[in-house]
C-alpha atoms as a PDB file:
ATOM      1  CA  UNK A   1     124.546 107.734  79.406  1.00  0.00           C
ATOM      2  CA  UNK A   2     121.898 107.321  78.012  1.00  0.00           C
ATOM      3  CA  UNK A   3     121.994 107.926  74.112  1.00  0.00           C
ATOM      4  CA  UNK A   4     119.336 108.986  72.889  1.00  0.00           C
ATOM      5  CA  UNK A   5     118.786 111.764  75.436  1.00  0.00           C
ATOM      6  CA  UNK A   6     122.219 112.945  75.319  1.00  0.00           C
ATOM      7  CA  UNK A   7     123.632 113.954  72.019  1.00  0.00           C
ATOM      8  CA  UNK A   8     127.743 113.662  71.367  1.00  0.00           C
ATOM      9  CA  UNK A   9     128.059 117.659  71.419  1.00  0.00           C
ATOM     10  CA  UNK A  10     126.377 117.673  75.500  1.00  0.00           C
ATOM     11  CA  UNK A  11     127.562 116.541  78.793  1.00  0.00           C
ATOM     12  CA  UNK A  12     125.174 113.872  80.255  1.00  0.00           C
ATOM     13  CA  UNK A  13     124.932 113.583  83.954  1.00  0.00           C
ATOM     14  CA  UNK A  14     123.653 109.733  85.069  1.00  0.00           C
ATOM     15  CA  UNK A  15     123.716 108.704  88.597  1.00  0.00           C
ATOM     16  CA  UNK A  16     122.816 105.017  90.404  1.00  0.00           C
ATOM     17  CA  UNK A  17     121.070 105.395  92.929  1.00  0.00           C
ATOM     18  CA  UNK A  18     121.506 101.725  94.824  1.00  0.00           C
ATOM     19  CA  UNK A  19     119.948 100.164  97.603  1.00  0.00           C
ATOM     20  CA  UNK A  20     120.271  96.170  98.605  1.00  0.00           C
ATOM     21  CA  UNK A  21     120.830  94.706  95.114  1.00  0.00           C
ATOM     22  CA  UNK A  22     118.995  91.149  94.055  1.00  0.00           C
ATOM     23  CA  UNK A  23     120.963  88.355  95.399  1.00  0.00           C
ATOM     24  CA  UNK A  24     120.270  85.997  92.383  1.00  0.00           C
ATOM     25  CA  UNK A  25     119.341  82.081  92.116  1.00  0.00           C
ATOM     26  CA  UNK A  26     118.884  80.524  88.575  1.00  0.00           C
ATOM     27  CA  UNK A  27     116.749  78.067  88.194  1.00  0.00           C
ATOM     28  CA  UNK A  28     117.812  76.950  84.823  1.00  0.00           C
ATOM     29  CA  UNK A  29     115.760  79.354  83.156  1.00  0.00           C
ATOM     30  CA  UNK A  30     115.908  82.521  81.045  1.00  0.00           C
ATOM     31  CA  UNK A  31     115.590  84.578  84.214  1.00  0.00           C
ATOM     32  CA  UNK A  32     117.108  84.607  88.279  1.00  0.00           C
ATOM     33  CA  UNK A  33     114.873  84.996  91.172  1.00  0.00           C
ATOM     34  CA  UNK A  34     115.896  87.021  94.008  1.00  0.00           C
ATOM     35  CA  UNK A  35     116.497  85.342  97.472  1.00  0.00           C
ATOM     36  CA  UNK A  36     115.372  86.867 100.461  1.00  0.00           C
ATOM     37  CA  UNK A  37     115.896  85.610 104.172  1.00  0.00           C
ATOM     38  CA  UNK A  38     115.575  86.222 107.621  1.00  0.00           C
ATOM     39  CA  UNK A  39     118.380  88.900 107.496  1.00  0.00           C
ATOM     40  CA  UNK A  40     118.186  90.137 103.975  1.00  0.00           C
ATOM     41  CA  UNK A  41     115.906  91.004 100.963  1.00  0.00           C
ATOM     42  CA  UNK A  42     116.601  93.683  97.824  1.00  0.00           C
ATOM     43  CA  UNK A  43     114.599  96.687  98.418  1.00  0.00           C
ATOM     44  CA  UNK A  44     115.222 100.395  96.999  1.00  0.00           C
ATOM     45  CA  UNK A  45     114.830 103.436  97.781  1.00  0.00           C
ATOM     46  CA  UNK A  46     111.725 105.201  98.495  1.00  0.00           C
ATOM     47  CA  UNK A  47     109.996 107.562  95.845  1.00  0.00           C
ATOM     48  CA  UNK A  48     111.274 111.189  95.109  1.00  0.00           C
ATOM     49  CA  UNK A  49     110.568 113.993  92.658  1.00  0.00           C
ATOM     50  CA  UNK A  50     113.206 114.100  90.382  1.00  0.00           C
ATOM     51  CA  UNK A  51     114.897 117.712  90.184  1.00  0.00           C
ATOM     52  CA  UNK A  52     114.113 120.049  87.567  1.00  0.00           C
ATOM     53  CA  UNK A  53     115.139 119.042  84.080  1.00  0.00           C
ATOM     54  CA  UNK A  54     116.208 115.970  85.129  1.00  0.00           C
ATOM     55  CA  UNK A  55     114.468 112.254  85.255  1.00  0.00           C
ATOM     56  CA  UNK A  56     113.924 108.711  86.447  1.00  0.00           C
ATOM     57  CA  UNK A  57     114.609 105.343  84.685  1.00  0.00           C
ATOM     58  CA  UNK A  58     113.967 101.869  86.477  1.00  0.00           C
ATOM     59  CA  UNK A  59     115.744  98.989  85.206  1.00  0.00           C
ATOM     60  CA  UNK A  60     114.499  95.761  85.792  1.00  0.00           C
ATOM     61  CA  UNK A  61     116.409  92.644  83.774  1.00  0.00           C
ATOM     62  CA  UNK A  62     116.605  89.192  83.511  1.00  0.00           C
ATOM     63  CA  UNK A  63     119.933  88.734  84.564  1.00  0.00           C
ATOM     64  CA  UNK A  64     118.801  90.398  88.272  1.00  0.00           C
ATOM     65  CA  UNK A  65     118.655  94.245  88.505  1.00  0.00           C
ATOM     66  CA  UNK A  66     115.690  94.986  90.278  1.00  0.00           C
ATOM     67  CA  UNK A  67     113.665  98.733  89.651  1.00  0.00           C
ATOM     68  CA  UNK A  68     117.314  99.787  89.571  1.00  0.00           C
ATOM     69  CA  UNK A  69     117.091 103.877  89.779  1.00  0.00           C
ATOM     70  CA  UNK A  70     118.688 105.895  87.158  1.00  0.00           C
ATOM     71  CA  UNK A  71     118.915 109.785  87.297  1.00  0.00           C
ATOM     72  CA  UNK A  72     119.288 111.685  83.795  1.00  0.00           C
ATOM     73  CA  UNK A  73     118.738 115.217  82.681  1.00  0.00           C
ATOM     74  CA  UNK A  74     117.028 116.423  79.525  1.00  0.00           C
ATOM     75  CA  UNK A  75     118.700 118.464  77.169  1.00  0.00           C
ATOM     76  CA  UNK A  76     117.809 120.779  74.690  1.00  0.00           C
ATOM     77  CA  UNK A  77     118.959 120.924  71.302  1.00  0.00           C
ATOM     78  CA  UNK A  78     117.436 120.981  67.735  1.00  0.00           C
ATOM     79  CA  UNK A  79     116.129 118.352  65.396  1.00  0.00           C
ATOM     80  CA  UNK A  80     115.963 118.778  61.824  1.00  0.00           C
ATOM     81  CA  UNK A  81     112.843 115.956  61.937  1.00  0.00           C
ATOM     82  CA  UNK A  82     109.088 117.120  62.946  1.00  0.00           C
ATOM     83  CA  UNK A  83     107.959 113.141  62.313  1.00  0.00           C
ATOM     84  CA  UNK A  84     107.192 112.724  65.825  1.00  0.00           C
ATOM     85  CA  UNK A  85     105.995 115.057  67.958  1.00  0.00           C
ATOM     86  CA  UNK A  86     105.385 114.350  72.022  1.00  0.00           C
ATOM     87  CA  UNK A  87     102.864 116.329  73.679  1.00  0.00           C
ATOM     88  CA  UNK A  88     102.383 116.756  77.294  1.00  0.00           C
ATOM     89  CA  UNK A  89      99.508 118.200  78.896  1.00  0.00           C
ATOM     90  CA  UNK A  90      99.078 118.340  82.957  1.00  0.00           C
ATOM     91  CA  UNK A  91      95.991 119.685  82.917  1.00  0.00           C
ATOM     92  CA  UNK A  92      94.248 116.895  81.259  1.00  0.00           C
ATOM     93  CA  UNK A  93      93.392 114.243  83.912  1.00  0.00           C
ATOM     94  CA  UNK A  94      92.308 110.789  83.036  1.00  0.00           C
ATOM     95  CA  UNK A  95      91.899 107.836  85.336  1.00  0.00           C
ATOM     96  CA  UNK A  96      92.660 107.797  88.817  1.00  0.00           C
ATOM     97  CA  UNK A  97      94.808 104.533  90.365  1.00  0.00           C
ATOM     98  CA  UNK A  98      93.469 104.030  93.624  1.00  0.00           C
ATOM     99  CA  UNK A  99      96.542 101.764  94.631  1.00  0.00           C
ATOM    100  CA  UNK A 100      98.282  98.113  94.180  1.00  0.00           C
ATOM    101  CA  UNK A 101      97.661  95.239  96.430  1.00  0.00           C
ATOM    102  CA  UNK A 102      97.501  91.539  96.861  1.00  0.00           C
ATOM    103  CA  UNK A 103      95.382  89.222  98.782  1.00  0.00           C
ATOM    104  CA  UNK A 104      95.102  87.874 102.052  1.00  0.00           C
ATOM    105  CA  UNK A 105      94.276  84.978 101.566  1.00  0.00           C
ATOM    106  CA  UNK A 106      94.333  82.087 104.040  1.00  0.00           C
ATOM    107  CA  UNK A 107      96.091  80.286 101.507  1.00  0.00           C
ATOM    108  CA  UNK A 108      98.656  82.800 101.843  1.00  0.00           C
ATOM    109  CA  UNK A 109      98.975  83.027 105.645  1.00  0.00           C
ATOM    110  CA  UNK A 110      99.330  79.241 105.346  1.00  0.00           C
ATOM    111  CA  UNK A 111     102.419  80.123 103.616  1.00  0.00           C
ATOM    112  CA  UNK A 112     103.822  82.751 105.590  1.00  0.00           C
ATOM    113  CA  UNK A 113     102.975  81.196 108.817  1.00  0.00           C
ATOM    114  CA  UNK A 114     105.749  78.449 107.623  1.00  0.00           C
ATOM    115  CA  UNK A 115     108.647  80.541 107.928  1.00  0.00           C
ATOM    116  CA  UNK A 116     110.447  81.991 110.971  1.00  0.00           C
ATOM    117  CA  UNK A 117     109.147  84.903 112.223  1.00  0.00           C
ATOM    118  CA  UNK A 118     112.222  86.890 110.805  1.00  0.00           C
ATOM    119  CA  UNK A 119     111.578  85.966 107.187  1.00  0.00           C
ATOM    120  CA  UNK A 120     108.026  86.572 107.618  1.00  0.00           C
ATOM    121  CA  UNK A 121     109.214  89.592 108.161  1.00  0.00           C
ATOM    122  CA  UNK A 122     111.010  90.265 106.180  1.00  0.00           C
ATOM    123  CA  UNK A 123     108.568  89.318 103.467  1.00  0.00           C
ATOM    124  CA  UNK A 124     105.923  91.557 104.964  1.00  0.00           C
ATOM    125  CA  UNK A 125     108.055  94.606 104.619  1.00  0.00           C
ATOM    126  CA  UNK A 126     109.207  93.777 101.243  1.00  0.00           C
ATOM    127  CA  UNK A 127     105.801  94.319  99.987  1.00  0.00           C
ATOM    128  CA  UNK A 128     104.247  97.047 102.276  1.00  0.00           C
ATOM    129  CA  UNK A 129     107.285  98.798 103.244  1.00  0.00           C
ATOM    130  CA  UNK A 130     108.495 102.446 102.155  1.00  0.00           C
ATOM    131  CA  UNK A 131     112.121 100.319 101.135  1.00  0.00           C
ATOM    132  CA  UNK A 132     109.280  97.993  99.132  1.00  0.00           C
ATOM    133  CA  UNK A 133     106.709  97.447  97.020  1.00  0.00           C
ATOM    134  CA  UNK A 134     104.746 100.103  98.842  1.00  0.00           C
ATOM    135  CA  UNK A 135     101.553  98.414  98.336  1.00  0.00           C
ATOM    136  CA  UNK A 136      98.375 100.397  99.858  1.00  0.00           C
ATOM    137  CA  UNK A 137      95.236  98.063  99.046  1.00  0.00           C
ATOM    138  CA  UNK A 138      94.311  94.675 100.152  1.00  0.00           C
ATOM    139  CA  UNK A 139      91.506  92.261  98.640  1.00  0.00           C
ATOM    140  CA  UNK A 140      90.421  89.759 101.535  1.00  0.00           C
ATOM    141  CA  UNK A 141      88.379  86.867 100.729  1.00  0.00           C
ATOM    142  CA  UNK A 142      84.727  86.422 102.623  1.00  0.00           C
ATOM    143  CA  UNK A 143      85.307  82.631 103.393  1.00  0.00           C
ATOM    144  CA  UNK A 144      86.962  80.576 101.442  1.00  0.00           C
ATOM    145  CA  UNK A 145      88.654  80.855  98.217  1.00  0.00           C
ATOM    146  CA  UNK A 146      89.871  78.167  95.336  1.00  0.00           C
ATOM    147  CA  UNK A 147      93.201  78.097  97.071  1.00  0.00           C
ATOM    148  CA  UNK A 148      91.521  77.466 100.064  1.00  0.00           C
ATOM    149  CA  UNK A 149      92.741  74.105 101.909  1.00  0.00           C
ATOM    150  CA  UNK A 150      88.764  72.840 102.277  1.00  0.00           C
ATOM    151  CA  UNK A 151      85.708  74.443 101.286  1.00  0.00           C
ATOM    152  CA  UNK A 152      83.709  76.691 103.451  1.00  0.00           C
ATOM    153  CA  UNK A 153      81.383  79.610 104.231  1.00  0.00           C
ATOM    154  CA  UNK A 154      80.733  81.566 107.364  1.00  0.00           C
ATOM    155  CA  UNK A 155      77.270  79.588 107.994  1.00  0.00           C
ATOM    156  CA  UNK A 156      77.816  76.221 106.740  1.00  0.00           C
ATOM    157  CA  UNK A 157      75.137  73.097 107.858  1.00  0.00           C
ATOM    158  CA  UNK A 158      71.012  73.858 107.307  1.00  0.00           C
ATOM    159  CA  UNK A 159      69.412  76.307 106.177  1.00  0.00           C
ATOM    160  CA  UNK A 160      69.904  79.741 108.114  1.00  0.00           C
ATOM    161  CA  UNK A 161      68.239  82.652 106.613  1.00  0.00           C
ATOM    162  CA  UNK A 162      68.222  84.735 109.646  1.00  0.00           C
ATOM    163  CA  UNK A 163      72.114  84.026 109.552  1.00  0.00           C
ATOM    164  CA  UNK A 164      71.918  82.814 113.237  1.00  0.00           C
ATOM    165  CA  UNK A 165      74.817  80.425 112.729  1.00  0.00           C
ATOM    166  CA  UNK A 166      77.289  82.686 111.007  1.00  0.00           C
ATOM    167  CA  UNK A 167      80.600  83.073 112.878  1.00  0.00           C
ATOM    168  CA  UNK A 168      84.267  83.675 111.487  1.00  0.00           C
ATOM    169  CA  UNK A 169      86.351  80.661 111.292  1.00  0.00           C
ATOM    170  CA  UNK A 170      90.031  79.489 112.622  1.00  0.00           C
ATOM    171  CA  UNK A 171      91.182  80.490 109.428  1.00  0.00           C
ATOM    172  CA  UNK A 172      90.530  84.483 109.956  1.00  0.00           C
ATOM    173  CA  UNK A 173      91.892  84.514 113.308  1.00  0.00           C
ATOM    174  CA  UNK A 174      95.028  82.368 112.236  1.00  0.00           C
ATOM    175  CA  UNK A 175      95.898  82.919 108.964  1.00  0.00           C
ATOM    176  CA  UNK A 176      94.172  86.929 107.747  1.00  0.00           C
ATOM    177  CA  UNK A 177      93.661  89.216 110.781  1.00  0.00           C
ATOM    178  CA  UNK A 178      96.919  89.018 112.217  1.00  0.00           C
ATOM    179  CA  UNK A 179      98.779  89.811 109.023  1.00  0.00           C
ATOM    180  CA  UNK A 180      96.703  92.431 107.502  1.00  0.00           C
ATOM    181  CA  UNK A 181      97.270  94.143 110.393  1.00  0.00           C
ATOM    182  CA  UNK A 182     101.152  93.696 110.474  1.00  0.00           C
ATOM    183  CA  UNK A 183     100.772  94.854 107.119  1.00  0.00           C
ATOM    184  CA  UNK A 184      98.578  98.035 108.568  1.00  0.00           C
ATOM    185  CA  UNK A 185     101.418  98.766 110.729  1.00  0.00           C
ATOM    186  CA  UNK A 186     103.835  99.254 107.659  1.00  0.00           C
ATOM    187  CA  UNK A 187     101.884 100.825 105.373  1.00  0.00           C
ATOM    188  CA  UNK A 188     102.289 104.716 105.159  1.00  0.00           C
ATOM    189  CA  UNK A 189      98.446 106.403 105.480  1.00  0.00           C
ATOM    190  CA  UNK A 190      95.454 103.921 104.988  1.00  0.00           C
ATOM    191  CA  UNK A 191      95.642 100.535 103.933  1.00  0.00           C
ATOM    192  CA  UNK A 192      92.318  99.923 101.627  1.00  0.00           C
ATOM    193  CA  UNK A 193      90.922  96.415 102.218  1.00  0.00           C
ATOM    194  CA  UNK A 194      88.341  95.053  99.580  1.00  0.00           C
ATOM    195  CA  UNK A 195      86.129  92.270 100.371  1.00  0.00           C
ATOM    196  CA  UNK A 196      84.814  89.794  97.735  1.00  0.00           C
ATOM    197  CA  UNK A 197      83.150  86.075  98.484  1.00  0.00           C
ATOM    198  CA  UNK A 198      84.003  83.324  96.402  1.00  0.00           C
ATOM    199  CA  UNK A 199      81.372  81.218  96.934  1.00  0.00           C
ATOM    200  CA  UNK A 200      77.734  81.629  99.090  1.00  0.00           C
ATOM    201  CA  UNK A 201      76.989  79.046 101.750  1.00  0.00           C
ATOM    202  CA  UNK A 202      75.606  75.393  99.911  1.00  0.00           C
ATOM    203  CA  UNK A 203      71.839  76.042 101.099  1.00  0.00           C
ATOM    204  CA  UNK A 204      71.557  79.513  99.381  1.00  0.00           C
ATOM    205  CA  UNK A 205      72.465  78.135  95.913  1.00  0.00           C
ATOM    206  CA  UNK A 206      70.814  76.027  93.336  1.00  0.00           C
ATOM    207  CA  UNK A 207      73.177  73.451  93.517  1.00  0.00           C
ATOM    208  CA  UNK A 208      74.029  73.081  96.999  1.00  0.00           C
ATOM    209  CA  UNK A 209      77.661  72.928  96.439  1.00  0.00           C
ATOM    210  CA  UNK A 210      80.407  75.621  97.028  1.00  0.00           C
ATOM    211  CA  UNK A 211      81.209  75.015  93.303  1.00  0.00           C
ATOM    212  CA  UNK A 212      79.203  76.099  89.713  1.00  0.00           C
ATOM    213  CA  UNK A 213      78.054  76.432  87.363  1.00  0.00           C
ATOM    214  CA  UNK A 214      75.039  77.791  89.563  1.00  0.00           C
ATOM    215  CA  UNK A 215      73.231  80.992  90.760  1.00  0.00           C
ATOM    216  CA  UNK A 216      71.875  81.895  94.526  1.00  0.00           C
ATOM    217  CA  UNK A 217      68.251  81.126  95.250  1.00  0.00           C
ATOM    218  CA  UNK A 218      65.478  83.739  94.280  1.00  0.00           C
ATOM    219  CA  UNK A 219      64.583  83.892  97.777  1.00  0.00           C
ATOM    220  CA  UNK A 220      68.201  84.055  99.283  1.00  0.00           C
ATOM    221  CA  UNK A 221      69.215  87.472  97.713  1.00  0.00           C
ATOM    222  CA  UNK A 222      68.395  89.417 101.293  1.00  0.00           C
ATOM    223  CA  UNK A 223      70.278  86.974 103.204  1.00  0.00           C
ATOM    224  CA  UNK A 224      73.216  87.141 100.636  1.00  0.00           C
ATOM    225  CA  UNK A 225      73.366  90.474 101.441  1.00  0.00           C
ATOM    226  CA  UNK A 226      72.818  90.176 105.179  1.00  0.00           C
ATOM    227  CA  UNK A 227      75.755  88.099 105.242  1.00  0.00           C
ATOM    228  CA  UNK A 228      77.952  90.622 103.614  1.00  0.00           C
ATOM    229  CA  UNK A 229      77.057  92.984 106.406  1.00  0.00           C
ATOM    230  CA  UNK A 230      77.847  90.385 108.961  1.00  0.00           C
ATOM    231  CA  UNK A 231      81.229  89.903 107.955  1.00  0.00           C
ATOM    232  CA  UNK A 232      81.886  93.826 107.945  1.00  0.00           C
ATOM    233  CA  UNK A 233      80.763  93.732 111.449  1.00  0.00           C
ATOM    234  CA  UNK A 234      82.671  90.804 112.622  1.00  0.00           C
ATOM    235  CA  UNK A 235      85.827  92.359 111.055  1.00  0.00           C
ATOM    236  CA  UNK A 236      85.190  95.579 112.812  1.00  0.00           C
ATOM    237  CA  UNK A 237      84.822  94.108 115.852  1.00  0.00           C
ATOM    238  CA  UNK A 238      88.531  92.741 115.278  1.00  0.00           C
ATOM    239  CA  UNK A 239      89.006  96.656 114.431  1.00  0.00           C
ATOM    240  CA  UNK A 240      89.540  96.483 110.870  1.00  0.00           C
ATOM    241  CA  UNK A 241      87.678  97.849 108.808  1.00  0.00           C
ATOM    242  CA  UNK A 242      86.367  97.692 104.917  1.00  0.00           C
ATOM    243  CA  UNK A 243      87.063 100.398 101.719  1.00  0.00           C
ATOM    244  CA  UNK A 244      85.638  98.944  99.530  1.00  0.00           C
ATOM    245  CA  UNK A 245      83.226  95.603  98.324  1.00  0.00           C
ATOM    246  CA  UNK A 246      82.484  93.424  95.437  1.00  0.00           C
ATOM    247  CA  UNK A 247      79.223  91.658  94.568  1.00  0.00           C
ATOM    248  CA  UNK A 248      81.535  88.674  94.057  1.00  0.00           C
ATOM    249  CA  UNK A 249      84.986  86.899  92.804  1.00  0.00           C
ATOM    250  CA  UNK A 250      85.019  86.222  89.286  1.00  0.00           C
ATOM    251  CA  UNK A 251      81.026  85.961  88.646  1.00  0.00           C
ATOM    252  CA  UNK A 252      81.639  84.246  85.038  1.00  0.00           C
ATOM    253  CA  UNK A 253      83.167  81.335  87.060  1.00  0.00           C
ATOM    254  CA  UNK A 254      79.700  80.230  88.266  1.00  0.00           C
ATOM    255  CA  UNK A 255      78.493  79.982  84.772  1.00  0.00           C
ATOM    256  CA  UNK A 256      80.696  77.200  83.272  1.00  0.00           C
ATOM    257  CA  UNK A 257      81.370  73.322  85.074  1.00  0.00           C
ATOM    258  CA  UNK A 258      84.044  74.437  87.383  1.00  0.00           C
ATOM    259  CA  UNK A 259      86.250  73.141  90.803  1.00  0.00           C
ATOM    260  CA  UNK A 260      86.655  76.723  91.790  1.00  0.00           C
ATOM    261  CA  UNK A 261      84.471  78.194  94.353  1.00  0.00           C
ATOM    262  CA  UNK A 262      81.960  80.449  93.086  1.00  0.00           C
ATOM    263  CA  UNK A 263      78.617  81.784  92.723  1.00  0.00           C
ATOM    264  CA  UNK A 264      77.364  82.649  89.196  1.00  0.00           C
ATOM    265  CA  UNK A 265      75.967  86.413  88.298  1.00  0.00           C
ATOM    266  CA  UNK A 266      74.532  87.943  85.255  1.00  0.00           C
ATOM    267  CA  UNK A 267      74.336  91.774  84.834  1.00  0.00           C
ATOM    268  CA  UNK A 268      70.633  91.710  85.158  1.00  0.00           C
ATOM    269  CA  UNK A 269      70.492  89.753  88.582  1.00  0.00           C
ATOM    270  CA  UNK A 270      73.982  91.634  89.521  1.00  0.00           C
ATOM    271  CA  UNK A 271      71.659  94.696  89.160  1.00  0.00           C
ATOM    272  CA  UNK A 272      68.865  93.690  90.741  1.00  0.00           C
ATOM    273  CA  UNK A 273      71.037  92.321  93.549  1.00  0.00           C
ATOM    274  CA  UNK A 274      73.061  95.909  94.241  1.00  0.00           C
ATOM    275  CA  UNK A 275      69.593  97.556  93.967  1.00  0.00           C
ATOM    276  CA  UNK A 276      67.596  95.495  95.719  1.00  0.00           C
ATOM    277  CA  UNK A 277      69.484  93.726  98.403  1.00  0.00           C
ATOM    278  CA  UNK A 278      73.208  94.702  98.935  1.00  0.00           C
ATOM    279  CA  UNK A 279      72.410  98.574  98.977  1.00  0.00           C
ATOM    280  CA  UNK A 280      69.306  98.448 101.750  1.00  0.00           C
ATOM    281  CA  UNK A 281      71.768  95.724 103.606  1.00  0.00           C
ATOM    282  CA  UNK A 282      74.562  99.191 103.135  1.00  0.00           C
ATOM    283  CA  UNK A 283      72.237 101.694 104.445  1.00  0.00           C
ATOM    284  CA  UNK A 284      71.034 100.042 107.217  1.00  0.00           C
ATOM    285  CA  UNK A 285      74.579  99.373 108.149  1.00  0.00           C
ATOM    286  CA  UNK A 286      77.203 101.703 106.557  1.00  0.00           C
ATOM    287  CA  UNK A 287      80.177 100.160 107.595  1.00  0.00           C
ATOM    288  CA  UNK A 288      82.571 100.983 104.096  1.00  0.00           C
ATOM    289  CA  UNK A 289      82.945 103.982 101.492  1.00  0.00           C
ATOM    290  CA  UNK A 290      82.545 101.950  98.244  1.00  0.00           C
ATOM    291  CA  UNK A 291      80.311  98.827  96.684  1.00  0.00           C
ATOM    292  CA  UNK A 292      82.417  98.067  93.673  1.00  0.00           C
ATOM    293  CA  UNK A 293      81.074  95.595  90.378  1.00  0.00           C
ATOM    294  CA  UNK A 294      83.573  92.793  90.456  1.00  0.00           C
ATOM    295  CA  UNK A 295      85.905  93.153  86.774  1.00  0.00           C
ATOM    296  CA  UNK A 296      87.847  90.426  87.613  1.00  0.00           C
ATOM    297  CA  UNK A 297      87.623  88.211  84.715  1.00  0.00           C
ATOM    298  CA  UNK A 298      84.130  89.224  84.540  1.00  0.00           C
ATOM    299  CA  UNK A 299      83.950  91.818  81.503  1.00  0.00           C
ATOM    300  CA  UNK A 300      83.131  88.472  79.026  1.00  0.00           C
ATOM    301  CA  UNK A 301      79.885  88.468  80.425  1.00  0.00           C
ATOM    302  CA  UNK A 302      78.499  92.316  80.920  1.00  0.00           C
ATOM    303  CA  UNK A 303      77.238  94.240  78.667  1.00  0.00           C
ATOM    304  CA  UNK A 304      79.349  96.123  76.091  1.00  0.00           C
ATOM    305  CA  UNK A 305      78.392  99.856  77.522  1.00  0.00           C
ATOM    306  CA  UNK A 306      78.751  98.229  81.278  1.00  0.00           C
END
């Protein structure tokens, strides 16, 4: 029992609720891992409201307990101390969490691809499953990323305004499309997908590299945008489609000497960009519910009231 809830004059009431328990491999270090296989993986059980007067605790440790679940029930009883007082208000709401999520990244279906079908699997359902991590978002990448085994865009060679080239690659059709929809299939209700670019094809930057520090062309904001809307399509065509977008991965990347693929934004041109370009590109072709500034690693270099 659990203390501090449960004074030595009450009866506490504490029950496990177990599922398949980590089956642990050290390393050497301060912490286990847990293996999973082709026939086998921890999980637990899937969220419920806890009965009245009564809560949850999840244990996670080093030594291997995984989002163990523990039921307890409160107890009243009277404390001669008014130090600390813990208010709880429902009716105040704050910020909303859309959802958690990972990446499909071909980098990642590189990886998965490598193990028999089974343990792909059984990886799959570890994350999207209602016995796992229940994860209901997914950020794909628009071409490549920095884990990417080569560098590329969806219109690589000369210079292609009109976008007459562009065309999804072996990678989508090998290594993202199949598994975000095996992970459609598992997920209860809608799987979001987010799409952010790394990097701009080499003849609508600066520098004509996939890599920064650099910035798009003046002249290639419209066709940055086009291609955006060409990818949506493509991917619909595949029948998957878009919640969200970002105006890029990590824009702060393209401002310092960097190996990572990237294109390089400041909030004025990010502005200009969603205004001027990306939006008309939306309206003429509404094809998802959100256009979304990209945070990631980004808030260094926006303003302060941004």
């Amino acid at each position: 029992c659990d203390p501090w809830e449960c004074p030595a004059t009450k009866t506490c009431f504490l029950v496990y609720v177990l599922a398949n328990q980590c089956a642990p491999r050290s390393y050497g270090y301060s912490s286990v891992v847990c293996v999973c296989n082709a026939s086998y993986c921890d999980n637990f059980p899937p969220n419920t409201k806890p009965q009245d007067s009564s809560y949850f605790v999840y244990t996670t440790t080093e030594g291997g307990l995984r989002l163990l679940r523990q039921s307890y029930h409160f107890h009243a009883y009277e404390r001669n101390s008014t130090d600390t007082i813990i208010t709880i208000d429902s009716s105040k709401r704050h910020q909303t969490i859309i959802g958690w999520g990972g990446a499909f990244t071909d980098s990642t279906g590189i990886n998965i691809n490598s193990l028999s079908e089974p343990a792909a699997a059984t990886l799959l359902r570890a994350y999207y499953s209602d016995n796992g991590l229940q994860y209901n978002m997914g950020r794909v990448p628009i071409g490549g990323t920095d884990f990417s085994t080569h560098g590329y865009s969806y219109n690589d060679g000369e210079e292609d305004p009109k976008l007459l080239r562009f065309n999804l690659t072996a990678e989508d059709f090998s290594y993202k499309i199949p598994l975000i929809k095996q992970a459609q299939a598992l997920v209860k209700g809608e799987l979001k997908l987010l799409a952010s670019a790394w990097t701009a094809p080499k003849w609508m930057k600066r520098n004509g590299m996939y890599t920064g520090p650099d910035f798009l062309k003046d002249e290639m904001y419209q066709a940055w945008a086009n291609y955006f809307v060409k990818f949506l399509r493509a991917y619909a065509t595949e029948k998957i489609n878009f919640w969200g977008l970002t105006t890029g991965n990590e824009p702060s990347t393209g401002l310092i000497p960097s190996k990572i693929n990237s294109v390089g934004w400041l909030p004025g041109s990010m502005v200009g960009a969603v205004n001027n370009s990306l939006i008309n590109a939306h309206l003429r072709a509404p094809l998802l519910r959100k256009i979304l500034v990209p945070l990631f690693a980004s808030r260094n270099s926006h303003p302060s009231n941004c």
